[in-house]
Protein backbone atom coordinates (compact mmCIF):
# COMPACT_ATOMS: atom_id res chain seq x y z
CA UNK A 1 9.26 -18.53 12.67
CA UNK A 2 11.26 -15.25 11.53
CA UNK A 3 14.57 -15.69 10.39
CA UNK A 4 16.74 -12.45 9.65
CA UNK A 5 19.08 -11.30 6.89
CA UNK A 6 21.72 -8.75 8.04
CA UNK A 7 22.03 -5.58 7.06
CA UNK A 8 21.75 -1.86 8.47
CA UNK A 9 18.09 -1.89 8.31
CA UNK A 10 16.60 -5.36 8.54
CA UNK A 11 13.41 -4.76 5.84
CA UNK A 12 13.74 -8.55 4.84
CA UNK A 13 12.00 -11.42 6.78
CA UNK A 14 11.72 -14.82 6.28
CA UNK A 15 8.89 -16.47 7.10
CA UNK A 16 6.95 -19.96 7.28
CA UNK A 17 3.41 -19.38 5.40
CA UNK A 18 0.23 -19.78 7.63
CA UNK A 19 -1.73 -22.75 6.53
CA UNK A 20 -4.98 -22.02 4.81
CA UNK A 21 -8.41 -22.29 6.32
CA UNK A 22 -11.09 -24.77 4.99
CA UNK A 23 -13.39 -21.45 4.14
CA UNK A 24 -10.47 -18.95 3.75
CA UNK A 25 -12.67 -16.08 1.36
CA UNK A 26 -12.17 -12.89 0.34
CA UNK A 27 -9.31 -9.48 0.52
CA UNK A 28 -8.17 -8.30 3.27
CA UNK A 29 -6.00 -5.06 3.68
CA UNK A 30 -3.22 -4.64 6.08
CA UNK A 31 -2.18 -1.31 6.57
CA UNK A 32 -0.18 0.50 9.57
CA UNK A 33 -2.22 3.48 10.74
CA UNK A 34 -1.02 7.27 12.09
CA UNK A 35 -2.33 10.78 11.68
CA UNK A 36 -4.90 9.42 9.12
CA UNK A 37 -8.48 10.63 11.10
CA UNK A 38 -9.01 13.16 7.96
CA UNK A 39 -8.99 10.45 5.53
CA UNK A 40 -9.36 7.24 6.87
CA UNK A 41 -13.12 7.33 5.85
CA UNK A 42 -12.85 7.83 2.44
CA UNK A 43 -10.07 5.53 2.03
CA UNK A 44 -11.95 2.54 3.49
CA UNK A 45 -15.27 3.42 2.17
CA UNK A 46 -13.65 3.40 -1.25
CA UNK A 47 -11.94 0.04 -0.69
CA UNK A 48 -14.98 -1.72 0.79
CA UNK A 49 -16.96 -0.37 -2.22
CA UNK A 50 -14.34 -1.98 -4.53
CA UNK A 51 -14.53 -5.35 -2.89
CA UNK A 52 -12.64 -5.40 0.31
CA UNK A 53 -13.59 -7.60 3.65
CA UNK A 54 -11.93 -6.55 5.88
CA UNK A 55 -8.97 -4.35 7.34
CA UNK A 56 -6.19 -5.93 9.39
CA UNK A 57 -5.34 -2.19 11.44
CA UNK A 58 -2.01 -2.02 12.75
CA UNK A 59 -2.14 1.37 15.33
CA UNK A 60 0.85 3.46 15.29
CA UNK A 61 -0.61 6.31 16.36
CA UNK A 62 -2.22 5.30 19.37
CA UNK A 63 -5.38 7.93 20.53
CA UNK A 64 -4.78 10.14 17.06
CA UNK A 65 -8.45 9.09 16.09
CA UNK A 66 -7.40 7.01 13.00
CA UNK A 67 -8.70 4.06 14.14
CA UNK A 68 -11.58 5.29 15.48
CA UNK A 69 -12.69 7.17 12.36
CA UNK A 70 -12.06 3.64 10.42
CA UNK A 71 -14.23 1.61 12.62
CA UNK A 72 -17.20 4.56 12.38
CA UNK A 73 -16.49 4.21 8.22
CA UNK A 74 -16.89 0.67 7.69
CA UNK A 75 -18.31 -0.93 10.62
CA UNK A 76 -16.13 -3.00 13.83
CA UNK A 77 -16.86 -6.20 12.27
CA UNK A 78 -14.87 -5.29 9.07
CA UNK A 79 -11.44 -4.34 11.52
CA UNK A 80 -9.08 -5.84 13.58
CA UNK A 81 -6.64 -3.73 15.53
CA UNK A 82 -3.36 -4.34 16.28
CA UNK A 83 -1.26 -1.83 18.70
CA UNK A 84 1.93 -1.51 16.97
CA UNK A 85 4.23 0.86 18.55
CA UNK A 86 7.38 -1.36 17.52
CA UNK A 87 11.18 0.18 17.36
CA UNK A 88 13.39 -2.70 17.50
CA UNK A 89 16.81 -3.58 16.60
CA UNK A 90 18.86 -6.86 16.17
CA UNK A 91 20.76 -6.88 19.62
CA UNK A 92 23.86 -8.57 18.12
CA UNK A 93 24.17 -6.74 15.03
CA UNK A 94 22.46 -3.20 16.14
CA UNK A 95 20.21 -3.11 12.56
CA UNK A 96 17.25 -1.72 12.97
CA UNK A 97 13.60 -4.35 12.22
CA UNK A 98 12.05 -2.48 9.74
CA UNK A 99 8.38 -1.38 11.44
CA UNK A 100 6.62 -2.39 8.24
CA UNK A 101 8.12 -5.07 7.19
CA UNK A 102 7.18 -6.65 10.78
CA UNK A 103 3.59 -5.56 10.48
CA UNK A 104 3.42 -7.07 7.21
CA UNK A 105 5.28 -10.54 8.76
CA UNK A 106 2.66 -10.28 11.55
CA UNK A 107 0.06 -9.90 9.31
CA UNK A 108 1.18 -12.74 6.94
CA UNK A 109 1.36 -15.32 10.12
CA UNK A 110 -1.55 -14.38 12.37
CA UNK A 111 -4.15 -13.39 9.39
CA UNK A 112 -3.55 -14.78 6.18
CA UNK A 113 -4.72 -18.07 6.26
CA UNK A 114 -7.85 -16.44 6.81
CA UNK A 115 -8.27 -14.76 3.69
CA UNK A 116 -7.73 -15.50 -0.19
CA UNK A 117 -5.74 -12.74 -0.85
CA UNK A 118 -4.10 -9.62 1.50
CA UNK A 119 -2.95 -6.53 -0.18
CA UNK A 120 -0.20 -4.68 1.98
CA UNK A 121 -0.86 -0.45 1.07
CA UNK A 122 -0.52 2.58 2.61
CA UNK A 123 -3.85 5.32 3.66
CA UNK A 124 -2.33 6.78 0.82
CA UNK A 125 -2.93 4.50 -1.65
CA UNK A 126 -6.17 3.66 -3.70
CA UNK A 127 -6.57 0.40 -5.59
CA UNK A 128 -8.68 1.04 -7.90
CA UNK A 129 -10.65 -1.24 -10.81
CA UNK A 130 -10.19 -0.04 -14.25
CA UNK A 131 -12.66 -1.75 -15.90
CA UNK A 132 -14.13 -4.22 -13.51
CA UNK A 133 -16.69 -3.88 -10.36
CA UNK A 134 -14.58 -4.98 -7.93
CA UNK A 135 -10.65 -5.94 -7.30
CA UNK A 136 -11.47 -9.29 -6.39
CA UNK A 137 -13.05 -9.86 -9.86
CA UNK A 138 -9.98 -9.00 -11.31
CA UNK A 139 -8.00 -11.35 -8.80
CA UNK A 140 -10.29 -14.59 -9.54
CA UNK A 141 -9.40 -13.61 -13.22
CA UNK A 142 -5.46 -13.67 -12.99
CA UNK A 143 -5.57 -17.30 -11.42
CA UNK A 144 -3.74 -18.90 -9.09
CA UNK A 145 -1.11 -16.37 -8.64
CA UNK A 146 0.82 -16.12 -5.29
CA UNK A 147 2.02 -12.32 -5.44
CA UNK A 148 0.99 -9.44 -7.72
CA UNK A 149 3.05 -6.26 -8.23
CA UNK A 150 1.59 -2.75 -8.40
CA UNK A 151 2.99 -0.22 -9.55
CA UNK A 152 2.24 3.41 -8.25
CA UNK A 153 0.50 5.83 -10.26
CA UNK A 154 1.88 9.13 -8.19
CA UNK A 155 -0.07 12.18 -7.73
CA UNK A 156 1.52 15.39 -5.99
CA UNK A 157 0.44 18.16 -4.69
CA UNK A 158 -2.12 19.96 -7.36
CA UNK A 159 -1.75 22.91 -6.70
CA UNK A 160 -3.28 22.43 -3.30
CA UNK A 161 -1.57 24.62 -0.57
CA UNK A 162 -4.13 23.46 2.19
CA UNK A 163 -6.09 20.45 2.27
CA UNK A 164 -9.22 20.64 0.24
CA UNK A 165 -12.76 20.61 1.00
CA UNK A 166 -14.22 17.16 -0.12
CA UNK A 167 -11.87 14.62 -0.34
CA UNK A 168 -8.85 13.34 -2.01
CA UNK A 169 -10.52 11.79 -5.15
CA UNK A 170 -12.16 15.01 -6.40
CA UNK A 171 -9.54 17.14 -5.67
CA UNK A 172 -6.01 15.50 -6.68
CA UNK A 173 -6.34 14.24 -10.75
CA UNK A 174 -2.64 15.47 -11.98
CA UNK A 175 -0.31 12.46 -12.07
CA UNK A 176 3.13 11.96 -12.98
CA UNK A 177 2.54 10.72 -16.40
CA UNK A 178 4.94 8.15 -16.98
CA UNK A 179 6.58 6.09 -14.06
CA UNK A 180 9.48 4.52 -16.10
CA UNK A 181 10.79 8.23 -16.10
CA UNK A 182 11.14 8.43 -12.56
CA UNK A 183 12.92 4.93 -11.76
CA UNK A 184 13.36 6.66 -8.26
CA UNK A 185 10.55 6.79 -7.02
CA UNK A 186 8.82 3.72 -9.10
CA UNK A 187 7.78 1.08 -6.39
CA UNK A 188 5.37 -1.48 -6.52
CA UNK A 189 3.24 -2.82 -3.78
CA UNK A 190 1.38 -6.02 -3.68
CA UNK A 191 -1.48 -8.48 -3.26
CA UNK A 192 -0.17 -11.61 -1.99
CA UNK A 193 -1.73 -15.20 -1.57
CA UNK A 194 -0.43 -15.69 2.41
CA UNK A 195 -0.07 -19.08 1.90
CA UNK A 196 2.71 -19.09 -0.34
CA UNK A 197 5.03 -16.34 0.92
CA UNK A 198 8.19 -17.62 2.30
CA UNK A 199 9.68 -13.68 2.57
CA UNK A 200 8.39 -10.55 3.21
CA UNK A 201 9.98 -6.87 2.14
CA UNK A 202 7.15 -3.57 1.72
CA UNK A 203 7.59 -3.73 -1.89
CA UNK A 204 7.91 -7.27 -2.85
CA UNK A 205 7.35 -11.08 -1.86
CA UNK A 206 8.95 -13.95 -2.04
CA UNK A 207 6.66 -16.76 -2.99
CA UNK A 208 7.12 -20.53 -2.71
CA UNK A 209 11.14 -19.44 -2.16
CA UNK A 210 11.09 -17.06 -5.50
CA UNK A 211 11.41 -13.87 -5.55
CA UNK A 212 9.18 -13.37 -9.19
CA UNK A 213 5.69 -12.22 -9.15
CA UNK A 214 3.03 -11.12 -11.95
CA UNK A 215 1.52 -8.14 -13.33
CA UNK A 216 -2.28 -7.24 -13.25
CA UNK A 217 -1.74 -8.87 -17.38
CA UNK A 218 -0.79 -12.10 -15.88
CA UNK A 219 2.93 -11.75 -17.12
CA UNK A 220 5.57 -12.96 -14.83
CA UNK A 221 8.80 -11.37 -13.59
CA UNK A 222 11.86 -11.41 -11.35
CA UNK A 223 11.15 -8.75 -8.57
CA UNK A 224 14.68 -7.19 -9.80
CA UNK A 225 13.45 -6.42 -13.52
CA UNK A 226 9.57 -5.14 -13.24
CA UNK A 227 10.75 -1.36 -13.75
CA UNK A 228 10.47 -2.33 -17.96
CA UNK A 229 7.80 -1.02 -20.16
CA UNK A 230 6.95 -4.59 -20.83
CA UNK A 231 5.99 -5.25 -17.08
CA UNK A 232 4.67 -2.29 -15.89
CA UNK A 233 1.24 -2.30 -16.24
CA UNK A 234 -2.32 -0.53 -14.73
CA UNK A 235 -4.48 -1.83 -16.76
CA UNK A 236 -6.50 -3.84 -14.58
CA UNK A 237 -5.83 -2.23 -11.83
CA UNK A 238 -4.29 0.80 -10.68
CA UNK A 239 -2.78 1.84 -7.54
CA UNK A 240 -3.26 6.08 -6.83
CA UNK A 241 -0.28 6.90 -4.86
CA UNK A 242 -1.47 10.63 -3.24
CA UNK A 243 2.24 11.35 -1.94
CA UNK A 244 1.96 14.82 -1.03
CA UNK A 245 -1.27 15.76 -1.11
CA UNK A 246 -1.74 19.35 -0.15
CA UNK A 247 1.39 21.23 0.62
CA UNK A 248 0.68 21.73 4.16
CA UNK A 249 0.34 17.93 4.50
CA UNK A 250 3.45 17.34 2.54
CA UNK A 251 5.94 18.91 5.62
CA UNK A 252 3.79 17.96 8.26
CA UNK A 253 4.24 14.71 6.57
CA UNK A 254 7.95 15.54 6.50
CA UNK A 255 8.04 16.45 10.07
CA UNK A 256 6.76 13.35 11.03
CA UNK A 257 10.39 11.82 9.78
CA UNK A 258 10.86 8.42 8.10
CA UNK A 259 9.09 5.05 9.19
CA UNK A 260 12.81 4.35 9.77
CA UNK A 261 15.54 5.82 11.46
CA UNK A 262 17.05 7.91 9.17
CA UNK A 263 18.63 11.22 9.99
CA UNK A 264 15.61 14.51 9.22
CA UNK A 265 17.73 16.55 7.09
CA UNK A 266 18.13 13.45 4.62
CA UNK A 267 14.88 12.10 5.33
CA UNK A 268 13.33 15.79 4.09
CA UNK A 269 15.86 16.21 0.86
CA UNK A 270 14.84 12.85 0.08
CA UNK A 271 11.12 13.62 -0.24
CA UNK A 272 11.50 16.81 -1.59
CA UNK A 273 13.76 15.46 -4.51
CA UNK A 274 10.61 12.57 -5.18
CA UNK A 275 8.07 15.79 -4.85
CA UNK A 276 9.74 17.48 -7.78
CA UNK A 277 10.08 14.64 -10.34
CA UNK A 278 6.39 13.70 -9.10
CA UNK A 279 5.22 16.80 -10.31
CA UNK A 280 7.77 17.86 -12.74
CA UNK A 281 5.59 16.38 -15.81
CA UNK A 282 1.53 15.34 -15.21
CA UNK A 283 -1.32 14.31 -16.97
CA UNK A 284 -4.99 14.46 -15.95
CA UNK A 285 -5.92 10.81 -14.36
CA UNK A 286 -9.77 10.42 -13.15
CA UNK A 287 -9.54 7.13 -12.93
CA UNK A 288 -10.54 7.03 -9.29
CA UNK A 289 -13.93 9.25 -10.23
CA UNK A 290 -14.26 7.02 -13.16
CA UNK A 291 -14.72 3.83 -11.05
CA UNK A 292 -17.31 5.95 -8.24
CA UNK A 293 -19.17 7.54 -11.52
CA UNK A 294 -19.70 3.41 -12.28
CA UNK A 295 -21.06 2.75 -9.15
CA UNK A 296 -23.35 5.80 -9.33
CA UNK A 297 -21.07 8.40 -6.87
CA UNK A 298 -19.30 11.36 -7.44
CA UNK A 299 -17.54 11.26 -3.83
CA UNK A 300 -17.39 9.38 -0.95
């Protein structure tokens, strides 16, 4: 049962936690899906090679070839799609569902007491091992943890004008180099034990009817202080955020508009003001080629 909290945009959801299977295994991803059939493959071919089962699809762009190119990646077996073309609104108050917040409500309900874990991301978005084979290793090794916070290591746009031959991992190593210095655009997203969440919002969970959570170091926190050097942590793992990625993608990207409804103009100066404190001060980060170069590959 869904229970909503008011507000212009509903992105909060209350929810009643599935109840876990006898042989519930493995990570799942659930991730909402449009305009991705460039680099679906290489997303999901990196993720299963880092230890993911399976990929709860929620289709957004229906007939875009997105989910198409996933399923010739990894294999039907290893997808379930979902059609999701969802624009709803609360028709007493007028606020606006958020889209992903439902997908990741639907997701928690219908799929998660199928799996040990789910990680909610973006086809943007690489979780990556830093030292281990795989992300479950590093999951079994933090416990019995119900959700873990992420924080994004953002990349821009490299100097890249059109998209590159080969890939995103190759081509886009320059990261910001320090999120605490851009508290606007430092987000976390999360791996989640189903079974436990009681709310659901795209960049935190409530668990057990707390909103608190732990870092890949095992260290707990309130949801509303992780943005402190003492919490923020990619040790373990680290989650590539490719925002941009070439500059042609960027305003195509912009074009698109918000997952929202938010008015274009603001939508665009909103990105654009994230693009330049993405990219106003970057390291090299081959993190991403450091964990293929372990399992032999230089690209996927």
């Amino acid at each position: 049962m869904l229970g909503l909290f008011r507000s212009r945009t509903v992105s909060k959801l209350q929810v009643s936690p599935p109840v876990a299977h006898a042989d519930r295994s493995g990570l799942a991803i659930a991730v909402i899906l449009r305009g991705e059939a460039k680099h679906i493959a290489e997303w999901a071919k990196f993720h299963v090679l880092a230890g993911v089962s399976h990929f709860i699809a929620y289709d957004n762009g229906p007939g875009d070839g997105t989910v198409d190119a996933l399923i010739a990646a990894v294999g039907h077996d290893q997808v379930t799609v979902i059609p999701w073309d969802q624009r709803l609104t609360d028709a007493r108050s007028g606020a606006e569902l958020h889209n992903q917040a439902l997908s990741f409500a639907h997701a928690i309900r219908n799929f998660g007491g199928r799996f040990r874990w789910l990680a909610f991301i973006d086809p943007d978005e690489f979780i990556i091992p830093r030292m281990d084979d795989t992300v479950p290793e590093v999951l079994n090794g933090l416990g019995d943890f119900g959700c873990l916070s992420l924080p994004w290591a953002m990349f821009g746009r490299c100097g890249h004008d059109t998209p590159p031959q080969g890939g995103m991992l190759p081509n886009y190593l320059l990261r910001n180099r320090d999120p605490l210095t851009t508290p606007r655009v430092l987000k976390f997203k999360c791996i989640v034990d189903a079974c436990r969440v009681t709310a659901v919002q795209v960049h935190e969970f409530e668990i057990d009817g707390s909103g608190e959570g732990f870092n890949d170091q095992g260290q707990l926190a309130r949801h509303t202080a992780r943005a402190t050097a003492q919490f923020v942590s990619s040790s373990a793992l680290q989650l590539n955020h490719y925002y941009t990625r070439s500059d042609a993608e960027l305003r195509a990207k912009i074009a698109r508009g918000s997952n929202k409804t938010v008015e274009q103009a603001k939508h665009a100066a909103r990105v654009w003001r994230n693009v330049e404190m993405i990219e106003t001060d970057v390291i090299e980060d081959r993190t991403a080629l450091d964990f293929l170069s372990r399992r032999g590959l230089t690209s996927l």
